[in-house]
N, C-alpha and C. Protein backbone atom coordinates (compact mmCIF):
# COMPACT_ATOMS: atom_id res chain seq x y z
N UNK A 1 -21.09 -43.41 8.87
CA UNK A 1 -22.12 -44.37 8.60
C UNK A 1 -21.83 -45.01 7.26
N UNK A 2 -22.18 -45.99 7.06
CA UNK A 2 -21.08 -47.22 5.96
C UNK A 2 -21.92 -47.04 4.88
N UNK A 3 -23.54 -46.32 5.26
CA UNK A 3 -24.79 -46.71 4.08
C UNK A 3 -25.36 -45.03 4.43
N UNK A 4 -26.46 -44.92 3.19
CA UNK A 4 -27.14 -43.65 3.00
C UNK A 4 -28.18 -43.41 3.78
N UNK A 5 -28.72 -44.14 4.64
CA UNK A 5 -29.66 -44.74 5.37
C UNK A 5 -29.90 -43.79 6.20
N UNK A 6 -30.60 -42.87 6.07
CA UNK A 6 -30.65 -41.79 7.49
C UNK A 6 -32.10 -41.26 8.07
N UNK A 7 -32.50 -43.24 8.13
CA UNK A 7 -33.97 -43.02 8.66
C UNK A 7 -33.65 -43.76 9.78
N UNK A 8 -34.49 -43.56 11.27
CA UNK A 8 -34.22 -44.21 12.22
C UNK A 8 -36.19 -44.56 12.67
N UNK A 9 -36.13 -45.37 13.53
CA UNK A 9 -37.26 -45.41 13.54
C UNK A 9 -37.34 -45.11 15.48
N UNK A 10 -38.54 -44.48 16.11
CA UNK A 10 -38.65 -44.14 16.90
C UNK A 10 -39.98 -44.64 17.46
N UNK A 11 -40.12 -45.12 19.09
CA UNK A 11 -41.32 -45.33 19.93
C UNK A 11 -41.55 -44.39 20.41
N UNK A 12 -42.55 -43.63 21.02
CA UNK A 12 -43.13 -42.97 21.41
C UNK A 12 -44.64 -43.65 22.47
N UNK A 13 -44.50 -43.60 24.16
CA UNK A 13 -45.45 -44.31 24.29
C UNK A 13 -45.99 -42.73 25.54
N UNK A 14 -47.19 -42.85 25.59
CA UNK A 14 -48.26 -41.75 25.75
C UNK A 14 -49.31 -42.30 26.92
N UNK A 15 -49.61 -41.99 28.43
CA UNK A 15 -50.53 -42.41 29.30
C UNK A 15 -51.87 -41.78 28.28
N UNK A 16 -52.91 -42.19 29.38
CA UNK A 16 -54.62 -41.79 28.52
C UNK A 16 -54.88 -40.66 29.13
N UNK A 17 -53.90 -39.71 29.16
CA UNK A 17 -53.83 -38.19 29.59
C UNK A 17 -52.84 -37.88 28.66
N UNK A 18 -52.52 -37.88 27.94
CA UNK A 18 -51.38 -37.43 26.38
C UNK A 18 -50.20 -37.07 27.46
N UNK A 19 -49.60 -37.69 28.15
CA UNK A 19 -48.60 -37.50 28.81
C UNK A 19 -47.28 -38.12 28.40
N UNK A 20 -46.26 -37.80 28.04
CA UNK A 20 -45.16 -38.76 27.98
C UNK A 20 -44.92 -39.58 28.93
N UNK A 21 -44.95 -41.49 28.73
CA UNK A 21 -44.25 -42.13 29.17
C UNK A 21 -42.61 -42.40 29.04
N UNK A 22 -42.56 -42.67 27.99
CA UNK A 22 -41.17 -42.53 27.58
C UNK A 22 -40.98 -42.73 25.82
N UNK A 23 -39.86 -42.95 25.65
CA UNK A 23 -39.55 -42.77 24.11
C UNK A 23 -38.21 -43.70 24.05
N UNK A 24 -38.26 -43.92 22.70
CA UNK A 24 -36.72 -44.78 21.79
C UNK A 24 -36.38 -44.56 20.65
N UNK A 25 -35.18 -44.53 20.62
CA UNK A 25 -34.79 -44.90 19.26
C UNK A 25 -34.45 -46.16 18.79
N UNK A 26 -34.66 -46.38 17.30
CA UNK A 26 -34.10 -48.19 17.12
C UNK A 26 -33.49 -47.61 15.75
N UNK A 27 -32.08 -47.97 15.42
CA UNK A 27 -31.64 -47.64 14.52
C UNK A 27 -31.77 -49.00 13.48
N UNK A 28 -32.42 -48.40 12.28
CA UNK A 28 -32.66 -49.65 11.53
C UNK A 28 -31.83 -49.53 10.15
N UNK A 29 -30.79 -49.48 10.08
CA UNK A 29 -29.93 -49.35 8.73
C UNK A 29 -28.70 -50.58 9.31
N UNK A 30 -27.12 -50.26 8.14
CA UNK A 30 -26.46 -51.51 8.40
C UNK A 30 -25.23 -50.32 9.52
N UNK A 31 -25.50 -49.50 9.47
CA UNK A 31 -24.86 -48.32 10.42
C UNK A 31 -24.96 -48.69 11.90
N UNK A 32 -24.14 -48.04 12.69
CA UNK A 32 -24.36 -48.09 14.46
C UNK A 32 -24.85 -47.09 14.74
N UNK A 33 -26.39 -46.90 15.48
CA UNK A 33 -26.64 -46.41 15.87
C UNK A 33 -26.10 -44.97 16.68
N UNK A 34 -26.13 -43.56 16.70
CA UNK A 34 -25.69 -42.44 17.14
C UNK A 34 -26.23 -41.68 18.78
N UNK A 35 -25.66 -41.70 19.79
CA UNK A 35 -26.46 -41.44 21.18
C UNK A 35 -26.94 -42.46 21.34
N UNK A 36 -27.54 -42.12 22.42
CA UNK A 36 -28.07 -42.45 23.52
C UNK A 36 -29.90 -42.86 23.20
N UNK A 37 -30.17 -44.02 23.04
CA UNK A 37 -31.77 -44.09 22.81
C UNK A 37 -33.07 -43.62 23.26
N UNK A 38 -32.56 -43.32 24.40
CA UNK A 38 -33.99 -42.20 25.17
C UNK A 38 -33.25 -41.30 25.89
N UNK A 39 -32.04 -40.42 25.77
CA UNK A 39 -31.75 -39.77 25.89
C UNK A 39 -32.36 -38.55 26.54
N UNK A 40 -33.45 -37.99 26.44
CA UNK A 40 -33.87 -36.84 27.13
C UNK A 40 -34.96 -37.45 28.21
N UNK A 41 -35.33 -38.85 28.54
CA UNK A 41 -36.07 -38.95 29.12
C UNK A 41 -36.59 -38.81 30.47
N UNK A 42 -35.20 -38.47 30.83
CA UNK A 42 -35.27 -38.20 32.86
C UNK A 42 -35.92 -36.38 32.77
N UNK A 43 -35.99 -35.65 31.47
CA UNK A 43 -36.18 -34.37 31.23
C UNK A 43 -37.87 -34.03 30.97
N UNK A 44 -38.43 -35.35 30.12
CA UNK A 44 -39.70 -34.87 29.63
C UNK A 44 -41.17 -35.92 29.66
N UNK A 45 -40.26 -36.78 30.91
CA UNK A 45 -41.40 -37.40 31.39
C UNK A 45 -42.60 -37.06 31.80
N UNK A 46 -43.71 -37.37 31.47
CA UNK A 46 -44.84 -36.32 32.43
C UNK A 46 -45.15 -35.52 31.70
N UNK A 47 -44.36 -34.96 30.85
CA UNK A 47 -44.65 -33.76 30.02
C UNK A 47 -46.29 -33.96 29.21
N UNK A 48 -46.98 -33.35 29.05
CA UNK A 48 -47.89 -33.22 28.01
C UNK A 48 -47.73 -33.18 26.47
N UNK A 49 -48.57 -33.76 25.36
CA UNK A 49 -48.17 -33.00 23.86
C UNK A 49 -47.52 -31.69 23.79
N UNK A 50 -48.70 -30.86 24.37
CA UNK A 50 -49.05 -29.44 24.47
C UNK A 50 -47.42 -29.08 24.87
N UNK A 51 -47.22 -29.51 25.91
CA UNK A 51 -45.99 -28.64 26.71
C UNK A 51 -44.83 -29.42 25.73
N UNK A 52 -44.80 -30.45 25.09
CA UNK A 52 -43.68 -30.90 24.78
C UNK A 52 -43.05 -30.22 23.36
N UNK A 53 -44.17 -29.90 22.43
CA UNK A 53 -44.68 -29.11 21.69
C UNK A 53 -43.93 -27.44 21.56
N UNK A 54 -43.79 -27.21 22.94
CA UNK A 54 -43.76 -25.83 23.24
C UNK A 54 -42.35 -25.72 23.27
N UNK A 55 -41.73 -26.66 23.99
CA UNK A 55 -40.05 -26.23 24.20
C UNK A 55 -39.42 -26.18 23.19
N UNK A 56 -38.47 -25.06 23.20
CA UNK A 56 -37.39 -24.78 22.04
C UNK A 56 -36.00 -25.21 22.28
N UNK A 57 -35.25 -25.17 21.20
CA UNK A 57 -34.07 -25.99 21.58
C UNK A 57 -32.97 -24.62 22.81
N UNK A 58 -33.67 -23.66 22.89
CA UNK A 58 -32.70 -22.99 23.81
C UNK A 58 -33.03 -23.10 25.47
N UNK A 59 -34.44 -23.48 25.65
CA UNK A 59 -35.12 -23.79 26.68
C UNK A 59 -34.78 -25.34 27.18
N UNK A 60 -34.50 -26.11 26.33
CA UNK A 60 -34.20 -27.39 26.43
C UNK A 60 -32.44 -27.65 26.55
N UNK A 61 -31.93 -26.66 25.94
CA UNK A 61 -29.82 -26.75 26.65
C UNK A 61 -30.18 -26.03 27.81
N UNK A 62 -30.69 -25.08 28.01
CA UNK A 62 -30.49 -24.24 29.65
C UNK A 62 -30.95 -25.75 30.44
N UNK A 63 -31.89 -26.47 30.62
CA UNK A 63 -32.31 -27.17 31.45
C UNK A 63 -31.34 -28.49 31.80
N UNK A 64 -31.56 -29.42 30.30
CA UNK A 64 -30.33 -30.10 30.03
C UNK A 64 -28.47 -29.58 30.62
N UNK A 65 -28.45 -28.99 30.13
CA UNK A 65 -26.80 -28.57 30.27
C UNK A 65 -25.80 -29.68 29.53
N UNK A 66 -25.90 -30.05 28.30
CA UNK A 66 -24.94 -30.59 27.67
C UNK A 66 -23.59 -30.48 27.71
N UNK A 67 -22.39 -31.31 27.71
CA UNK A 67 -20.88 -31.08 27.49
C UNK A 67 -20.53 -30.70 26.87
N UNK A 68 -20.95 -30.63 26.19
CA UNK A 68 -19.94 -30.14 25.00
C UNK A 68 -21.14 -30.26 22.97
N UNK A 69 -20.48 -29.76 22.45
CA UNK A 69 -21.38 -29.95 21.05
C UNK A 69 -22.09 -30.79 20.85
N UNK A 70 -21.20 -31.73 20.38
CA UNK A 70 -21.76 -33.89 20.15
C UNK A 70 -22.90 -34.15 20.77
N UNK A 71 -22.88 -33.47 22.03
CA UNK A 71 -23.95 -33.88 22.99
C UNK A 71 -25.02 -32.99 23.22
N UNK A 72 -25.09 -31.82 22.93
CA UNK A 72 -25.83 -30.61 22.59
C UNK A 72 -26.95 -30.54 21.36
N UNK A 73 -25.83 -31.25 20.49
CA UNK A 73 -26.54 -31.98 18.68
C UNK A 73 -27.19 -33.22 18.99
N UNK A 74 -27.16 -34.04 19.97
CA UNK A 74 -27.78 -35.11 20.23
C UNK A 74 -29.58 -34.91 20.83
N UNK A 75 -28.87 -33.50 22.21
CA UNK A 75 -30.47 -33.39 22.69
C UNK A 75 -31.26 -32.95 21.96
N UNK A 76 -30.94 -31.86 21.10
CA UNK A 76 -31.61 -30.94 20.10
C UNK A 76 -32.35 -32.53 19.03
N UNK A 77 -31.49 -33.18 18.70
CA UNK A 77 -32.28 -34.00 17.38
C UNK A 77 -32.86 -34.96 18.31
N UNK A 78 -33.08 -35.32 19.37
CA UNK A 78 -33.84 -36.11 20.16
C UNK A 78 -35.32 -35.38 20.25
N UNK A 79 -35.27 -33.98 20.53
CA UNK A 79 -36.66 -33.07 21.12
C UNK A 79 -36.87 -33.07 19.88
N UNK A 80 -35.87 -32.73 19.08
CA UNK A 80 -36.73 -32.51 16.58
C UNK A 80 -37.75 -33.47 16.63
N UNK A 81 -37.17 -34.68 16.54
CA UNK A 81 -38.14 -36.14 16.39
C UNK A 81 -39.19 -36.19 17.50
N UNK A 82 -38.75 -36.02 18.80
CA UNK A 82 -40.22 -36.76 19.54
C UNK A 82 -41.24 -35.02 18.93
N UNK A 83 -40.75 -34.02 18.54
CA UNK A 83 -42.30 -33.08 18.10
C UNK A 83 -42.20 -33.06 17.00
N UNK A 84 -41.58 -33.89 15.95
CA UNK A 84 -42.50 -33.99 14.31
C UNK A 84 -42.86 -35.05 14.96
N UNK A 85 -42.68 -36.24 15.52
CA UNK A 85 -43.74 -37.54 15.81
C UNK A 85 -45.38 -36.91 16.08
N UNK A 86 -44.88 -35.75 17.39
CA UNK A 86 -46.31 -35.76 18.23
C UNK A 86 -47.02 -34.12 16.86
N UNK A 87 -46.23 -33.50 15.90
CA UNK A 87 -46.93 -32.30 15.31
C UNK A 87 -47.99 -33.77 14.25
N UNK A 88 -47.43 -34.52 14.08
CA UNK A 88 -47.83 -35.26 12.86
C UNK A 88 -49.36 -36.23 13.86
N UNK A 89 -48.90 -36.80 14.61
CA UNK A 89 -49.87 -37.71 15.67
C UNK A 89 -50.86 -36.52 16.09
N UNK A 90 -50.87 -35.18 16.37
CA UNK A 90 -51.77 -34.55 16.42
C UNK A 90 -52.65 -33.55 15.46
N UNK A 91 -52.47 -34.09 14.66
CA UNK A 91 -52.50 -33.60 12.86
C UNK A 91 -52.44 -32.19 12.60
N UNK A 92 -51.02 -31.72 13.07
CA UNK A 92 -50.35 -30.55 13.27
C UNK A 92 -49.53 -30.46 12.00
N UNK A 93 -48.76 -31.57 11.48
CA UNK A 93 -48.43 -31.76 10.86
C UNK A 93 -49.01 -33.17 9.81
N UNK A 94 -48.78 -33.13 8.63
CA UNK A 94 -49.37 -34.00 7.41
C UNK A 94 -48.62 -35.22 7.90
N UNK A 95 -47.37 -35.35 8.08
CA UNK A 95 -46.20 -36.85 7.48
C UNK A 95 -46.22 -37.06 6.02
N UNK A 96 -45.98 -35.96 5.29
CA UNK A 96 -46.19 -36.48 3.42
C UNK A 96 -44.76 -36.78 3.68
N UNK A 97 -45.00 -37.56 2.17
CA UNK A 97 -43.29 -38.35 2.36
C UNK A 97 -41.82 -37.71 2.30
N UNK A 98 -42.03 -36.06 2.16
CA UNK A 98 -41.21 -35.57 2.22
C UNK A 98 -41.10 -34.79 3.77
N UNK A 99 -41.62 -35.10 4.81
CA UNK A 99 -41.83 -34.40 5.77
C UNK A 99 -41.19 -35.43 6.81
N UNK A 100 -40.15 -34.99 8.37
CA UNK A 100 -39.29 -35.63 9.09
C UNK A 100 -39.92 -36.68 9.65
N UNK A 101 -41.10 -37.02 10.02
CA UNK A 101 -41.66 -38.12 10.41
C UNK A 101 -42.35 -38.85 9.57
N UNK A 102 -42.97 -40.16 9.57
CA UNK A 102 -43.61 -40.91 9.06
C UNK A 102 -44.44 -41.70 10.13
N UNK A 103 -45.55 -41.82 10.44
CA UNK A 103 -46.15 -42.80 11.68
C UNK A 103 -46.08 -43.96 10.83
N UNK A 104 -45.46 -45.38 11.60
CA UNK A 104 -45.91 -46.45 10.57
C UNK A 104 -46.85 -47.24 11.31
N UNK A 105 -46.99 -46.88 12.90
CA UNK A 105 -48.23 -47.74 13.47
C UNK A 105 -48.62 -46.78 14.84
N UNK A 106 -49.86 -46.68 15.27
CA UNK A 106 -50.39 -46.52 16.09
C UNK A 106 -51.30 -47.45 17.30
N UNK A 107 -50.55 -48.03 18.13
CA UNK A 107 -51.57 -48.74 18.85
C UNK A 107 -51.63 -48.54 20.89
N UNK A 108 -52.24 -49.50 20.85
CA UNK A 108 -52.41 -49.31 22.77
C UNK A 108 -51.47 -50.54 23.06
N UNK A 109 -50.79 -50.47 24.06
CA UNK A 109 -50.31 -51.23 25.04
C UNK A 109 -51.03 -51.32 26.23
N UNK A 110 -52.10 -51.87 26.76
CA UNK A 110 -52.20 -51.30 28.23
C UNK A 110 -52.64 -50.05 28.75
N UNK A 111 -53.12 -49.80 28.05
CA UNK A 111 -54.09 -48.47 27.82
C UNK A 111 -52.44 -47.24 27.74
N UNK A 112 -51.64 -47.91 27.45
CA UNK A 112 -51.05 -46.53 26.94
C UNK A 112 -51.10 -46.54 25.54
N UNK A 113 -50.88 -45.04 25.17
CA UNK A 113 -50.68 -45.03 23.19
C UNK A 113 -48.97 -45.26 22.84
N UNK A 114 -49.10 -46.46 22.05
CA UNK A 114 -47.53 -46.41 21.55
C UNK A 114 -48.00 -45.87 19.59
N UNK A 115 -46.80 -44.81 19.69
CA UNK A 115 -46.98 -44.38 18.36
C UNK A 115 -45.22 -44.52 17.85
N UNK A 116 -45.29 -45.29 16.82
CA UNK A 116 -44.10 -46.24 16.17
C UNK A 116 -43.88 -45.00 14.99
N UNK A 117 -42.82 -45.00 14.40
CA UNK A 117 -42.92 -43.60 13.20
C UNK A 117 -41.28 -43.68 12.72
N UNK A 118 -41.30 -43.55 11.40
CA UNK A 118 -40.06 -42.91 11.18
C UNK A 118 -39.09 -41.71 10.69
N UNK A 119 -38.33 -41.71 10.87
CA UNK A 119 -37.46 -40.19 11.04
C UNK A 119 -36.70 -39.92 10.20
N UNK A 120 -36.49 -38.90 9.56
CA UNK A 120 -35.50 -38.77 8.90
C UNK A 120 -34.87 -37.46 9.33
N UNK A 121 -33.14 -38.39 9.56
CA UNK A 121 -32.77 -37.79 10.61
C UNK A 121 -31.88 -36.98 9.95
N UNK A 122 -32.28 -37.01 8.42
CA UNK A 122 -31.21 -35.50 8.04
C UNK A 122 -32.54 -34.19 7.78
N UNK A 123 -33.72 -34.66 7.79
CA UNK A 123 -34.63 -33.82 7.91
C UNK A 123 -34.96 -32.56 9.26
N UNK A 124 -34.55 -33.48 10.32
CA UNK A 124 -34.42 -33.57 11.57
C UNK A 124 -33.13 -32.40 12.16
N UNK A 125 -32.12 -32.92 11.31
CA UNK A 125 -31.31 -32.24 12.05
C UNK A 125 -31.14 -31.21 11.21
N UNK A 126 -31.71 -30.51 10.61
CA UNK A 126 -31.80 -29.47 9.43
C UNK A 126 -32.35 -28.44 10.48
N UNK A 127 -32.98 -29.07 11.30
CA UNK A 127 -33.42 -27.43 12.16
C UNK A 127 -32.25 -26.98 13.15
N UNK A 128 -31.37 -28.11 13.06
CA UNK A 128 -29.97 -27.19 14.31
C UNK A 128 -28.80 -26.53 13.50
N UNK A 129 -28.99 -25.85 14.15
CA UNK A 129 -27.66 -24.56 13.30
C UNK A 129 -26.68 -25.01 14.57
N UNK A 130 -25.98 -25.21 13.52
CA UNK A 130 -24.41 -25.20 14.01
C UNK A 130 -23.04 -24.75 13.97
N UNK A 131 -22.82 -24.10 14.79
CA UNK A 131 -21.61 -23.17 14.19
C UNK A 131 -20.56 -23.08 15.31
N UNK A 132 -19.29 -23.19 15.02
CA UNK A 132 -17.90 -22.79 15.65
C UNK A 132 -17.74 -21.54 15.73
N UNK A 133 -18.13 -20.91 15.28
CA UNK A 133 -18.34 -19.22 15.45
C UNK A 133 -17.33 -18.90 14.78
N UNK A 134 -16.44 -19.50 13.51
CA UNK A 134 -14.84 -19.07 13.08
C UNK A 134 -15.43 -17.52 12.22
N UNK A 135 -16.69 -17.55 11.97
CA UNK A 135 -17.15 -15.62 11.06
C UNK A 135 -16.57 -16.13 9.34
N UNK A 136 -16.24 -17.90 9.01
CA UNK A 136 -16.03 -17.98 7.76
C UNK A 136 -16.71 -17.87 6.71
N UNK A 137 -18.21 -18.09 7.22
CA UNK A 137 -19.39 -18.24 6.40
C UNK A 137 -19.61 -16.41 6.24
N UNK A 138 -18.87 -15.17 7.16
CA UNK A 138 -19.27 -14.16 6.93
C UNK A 138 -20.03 -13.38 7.74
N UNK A 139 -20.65 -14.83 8.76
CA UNK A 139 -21.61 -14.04 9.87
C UNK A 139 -20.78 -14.39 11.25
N UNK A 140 -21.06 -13.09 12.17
CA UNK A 140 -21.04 -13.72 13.46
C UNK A 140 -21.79 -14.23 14.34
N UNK A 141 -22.08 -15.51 14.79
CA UNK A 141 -22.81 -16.34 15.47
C UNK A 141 -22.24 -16.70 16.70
N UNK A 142 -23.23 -16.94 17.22
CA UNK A 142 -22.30 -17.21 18.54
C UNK A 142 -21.91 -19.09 18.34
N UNK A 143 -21.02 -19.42 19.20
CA UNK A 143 -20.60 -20.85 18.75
C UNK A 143 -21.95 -22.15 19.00
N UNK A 144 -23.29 -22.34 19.55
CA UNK A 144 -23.73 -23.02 19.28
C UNK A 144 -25.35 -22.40 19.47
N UNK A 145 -26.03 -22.74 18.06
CA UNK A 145 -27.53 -22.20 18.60
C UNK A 145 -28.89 -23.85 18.14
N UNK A 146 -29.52 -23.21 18.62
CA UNK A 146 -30.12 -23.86 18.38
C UNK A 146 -31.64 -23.78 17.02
């Protein structure tokens, strides 16, 4: 990435049953965008806050089945962001300015909720452990966790 820029900004849109419709990413720096923009969405459509809330990143590779790492690190920071969006939208979480989300708008489309927010996606990806398993750091891990 050419700039320091490691906020992305994300949609989030919600039926009038807190259900996921779907989700985006919009990469707003002078960088190219990383993945796939709604990437998990054929996975957590339908889903509820509550249930979306609930999945962990090991529950979410068994289901998914990623290729390989790249793409493993992609689903994991896709599910990070859409639950600091929805811990913060359900005032689970604050959004202080040091915290992975930021809401910058909340509104209706059509009686769905679109909740607009931004990410910081080194905040974000601070919750995936990543490891080759080489035992250099001292520990043995297995090669990818979540």
């Amino acid at each position: 990435m050419p700039c320091s820029n490691l906020v992305e900004q994300i949609r989030i849109t919600l039926d009038d049953r807190d259900r996921l419709t779907g989700y985006r990413f919009i990469k707003q720096t002078c960088g190219q965008g990383v993945g796939a923009r709604s990437l998990l969405t054929e996975f957590l459509l339908g889903l509820s806050i509550d249930e979306l809330l609930a999945i962990d990143g090991d529950r979410l590779l068994a289901v998914c089945r990623p290729e390989d790492d790249v793409s493993r690190f992609l689903h994991l920071k896709h599910l990070f962001a859409i639950q600091a969006v929805l811990e913060v939208y359900t005032g689970r979480s604050n959004g202080a300015s040091n915290a992975a989300c930021a809401i910058a708008e909340i509104g209706d489309d059509r009686g769905q909720v679109v909740i607009d927010a931004d990410i910081d996606v080194g905040l974000v990806t601070d919750k995936i452990k990543a490891c080759d398993g080489c035992t250099g750091c001292g520990t043995n891990l297995p090669a990818f966790e979540a």
